[in-house]
Protein backbone atom coordinates (compact mmCIF):
# COMPACT_ATOMS: atom_id res chain seq x y z
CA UNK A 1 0.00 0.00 0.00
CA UNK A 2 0.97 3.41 -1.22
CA UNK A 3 0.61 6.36 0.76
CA UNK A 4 0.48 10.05 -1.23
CA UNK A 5 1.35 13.00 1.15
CA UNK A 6 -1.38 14.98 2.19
CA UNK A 7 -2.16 18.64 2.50
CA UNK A 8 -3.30 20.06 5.86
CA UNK A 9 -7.26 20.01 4.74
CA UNK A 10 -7.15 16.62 3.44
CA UNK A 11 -5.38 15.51 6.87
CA UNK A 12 -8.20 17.23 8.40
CA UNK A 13 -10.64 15.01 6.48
CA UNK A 14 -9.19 11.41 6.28
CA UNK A 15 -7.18 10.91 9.67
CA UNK A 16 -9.20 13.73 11.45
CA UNK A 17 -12.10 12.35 10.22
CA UNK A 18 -13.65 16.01 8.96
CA UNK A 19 -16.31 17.19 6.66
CA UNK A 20 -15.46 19.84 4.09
CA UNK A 21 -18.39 21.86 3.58
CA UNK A 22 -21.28 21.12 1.08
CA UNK A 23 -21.05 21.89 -2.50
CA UNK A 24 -17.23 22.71 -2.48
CA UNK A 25 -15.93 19.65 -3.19
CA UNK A 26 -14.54 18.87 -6.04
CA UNK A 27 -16.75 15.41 -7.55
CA UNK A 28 -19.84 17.09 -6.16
CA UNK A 29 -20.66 17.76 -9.63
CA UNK A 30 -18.59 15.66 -12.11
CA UNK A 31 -19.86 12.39 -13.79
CA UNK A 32 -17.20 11.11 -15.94
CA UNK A 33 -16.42 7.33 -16.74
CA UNK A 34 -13.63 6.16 -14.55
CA UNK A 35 -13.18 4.93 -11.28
CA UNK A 36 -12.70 6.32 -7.70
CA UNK A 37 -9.86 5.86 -5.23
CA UNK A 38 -8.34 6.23 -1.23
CA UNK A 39 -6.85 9.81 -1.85
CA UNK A 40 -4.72 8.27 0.94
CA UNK A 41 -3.14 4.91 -0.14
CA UNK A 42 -4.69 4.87 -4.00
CA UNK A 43 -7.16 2.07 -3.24
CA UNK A 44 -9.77 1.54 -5.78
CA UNK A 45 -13.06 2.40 -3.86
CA UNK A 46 -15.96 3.13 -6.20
CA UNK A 47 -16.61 3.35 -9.92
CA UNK A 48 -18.82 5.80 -11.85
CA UNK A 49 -20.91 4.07 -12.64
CA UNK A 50 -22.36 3.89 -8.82
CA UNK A 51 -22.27 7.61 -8.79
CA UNK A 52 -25.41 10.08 -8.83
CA UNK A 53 -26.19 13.45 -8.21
CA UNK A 54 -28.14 13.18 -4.28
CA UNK A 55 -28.27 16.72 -4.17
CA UNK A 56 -26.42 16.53 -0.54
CA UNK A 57 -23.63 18.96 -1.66
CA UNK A 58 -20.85 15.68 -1.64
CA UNK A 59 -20.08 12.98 -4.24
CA UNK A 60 -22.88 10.29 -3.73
CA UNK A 61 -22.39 6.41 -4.58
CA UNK A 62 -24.76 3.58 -4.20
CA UNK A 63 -22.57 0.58 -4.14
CA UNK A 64 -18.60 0.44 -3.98
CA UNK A 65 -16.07 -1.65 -4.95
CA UNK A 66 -16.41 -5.07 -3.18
CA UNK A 67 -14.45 -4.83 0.16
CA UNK A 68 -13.46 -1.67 -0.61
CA UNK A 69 -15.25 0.59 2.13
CA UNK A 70 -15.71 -0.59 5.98
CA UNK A 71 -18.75 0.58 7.99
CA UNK A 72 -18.23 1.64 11.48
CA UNK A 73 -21.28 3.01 14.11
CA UNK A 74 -20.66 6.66 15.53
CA UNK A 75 -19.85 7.24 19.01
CA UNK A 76 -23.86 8.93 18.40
CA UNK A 77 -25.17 5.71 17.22
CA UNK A 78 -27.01 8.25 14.55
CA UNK A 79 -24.81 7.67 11.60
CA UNK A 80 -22.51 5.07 9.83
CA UNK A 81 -18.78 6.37 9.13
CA UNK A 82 -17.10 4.92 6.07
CA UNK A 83 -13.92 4.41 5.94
CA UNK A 84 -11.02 2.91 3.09
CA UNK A 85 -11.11 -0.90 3.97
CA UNK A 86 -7.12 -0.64 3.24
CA UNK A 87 -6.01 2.40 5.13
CA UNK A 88 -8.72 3.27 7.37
CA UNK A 89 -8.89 6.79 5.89
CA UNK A 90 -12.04 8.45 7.04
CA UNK A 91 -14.43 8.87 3.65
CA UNK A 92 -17.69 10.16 4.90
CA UNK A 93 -21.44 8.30 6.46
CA UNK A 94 -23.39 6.09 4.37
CA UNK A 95 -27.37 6.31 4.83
CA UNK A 96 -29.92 3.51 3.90
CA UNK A 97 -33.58 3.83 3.37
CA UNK A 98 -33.44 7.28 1.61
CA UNK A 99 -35.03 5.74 -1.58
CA UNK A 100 -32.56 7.97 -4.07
CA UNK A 101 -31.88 4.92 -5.84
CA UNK A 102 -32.96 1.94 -7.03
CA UNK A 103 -30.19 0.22 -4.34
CA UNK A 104 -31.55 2.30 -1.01
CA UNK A 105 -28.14 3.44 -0.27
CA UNK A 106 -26.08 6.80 -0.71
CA UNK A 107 -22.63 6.65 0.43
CA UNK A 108 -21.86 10.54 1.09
CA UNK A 109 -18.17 10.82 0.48
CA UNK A 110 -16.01 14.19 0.84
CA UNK A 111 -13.87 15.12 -2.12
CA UNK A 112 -11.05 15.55 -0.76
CA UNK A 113 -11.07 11.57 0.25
CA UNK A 114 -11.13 10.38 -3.07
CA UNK A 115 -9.45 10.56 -6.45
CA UNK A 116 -10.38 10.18 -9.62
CA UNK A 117 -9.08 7.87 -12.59
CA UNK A 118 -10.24 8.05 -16.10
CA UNK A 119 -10.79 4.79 -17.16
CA UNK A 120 -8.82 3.99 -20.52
CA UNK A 121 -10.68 3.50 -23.91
């Protein structure tokens, strides 16, 4: 496992497991075919494919790579952290039951998390 120095803000994010603010990010808004990685160790996490516009102000998936992303209860019991099943870099909170997709399940990931890779032609 690879791991890419980070700036202060994505430290903030990943091992201080922030939240950059809504609609700043920058996947909030992009759909392009390729696939999503651990902005920390380079994992592959998600593909486009799973991606759609939630209108939460962060990237939304419903599905990831297979034993790519662990779940993991807040301290609050309210939410569902996600986390890079490799690293244990703090992605975001999944919610179930919202009925934005056909799958029940948004995975609401901050930008600055994940990475994006064009896939080839």
């Amino acid at each position: 496992m690879e791991f890419h120095p980070l700036t202060p803000e994505e430290k903030r994010i990943i091992i201080d497991k922030g939240t950059e603010p809504p609609f700043t990010g920058e996947y909030d808004h992009f759909f392009v075919d390729g696939t999503y990685h651990c902005r920390q160790c380079g994992f592959v996490l998600y593909d486009a494919e799973n991606k759609f516009n939630s209108g939460c102000g962060w990237p939304a998936f419903d599905d990831e790579v297979s034993g790519a992303v662990e779940r993991i209860p807040d301290k609050d019991g309210r939410r569902t952290e996600i986390v890079c099943a490799h690293c244990k870099g703090h992605l975001g909170h999944v919610f179930i039951g919202e009925r934005l997709t056909a799958k029940n399940v948004r995975h609401c990931v901050n930008s600055l998390s994940i990475r994006f890779q064009a896939r080839k032609s």
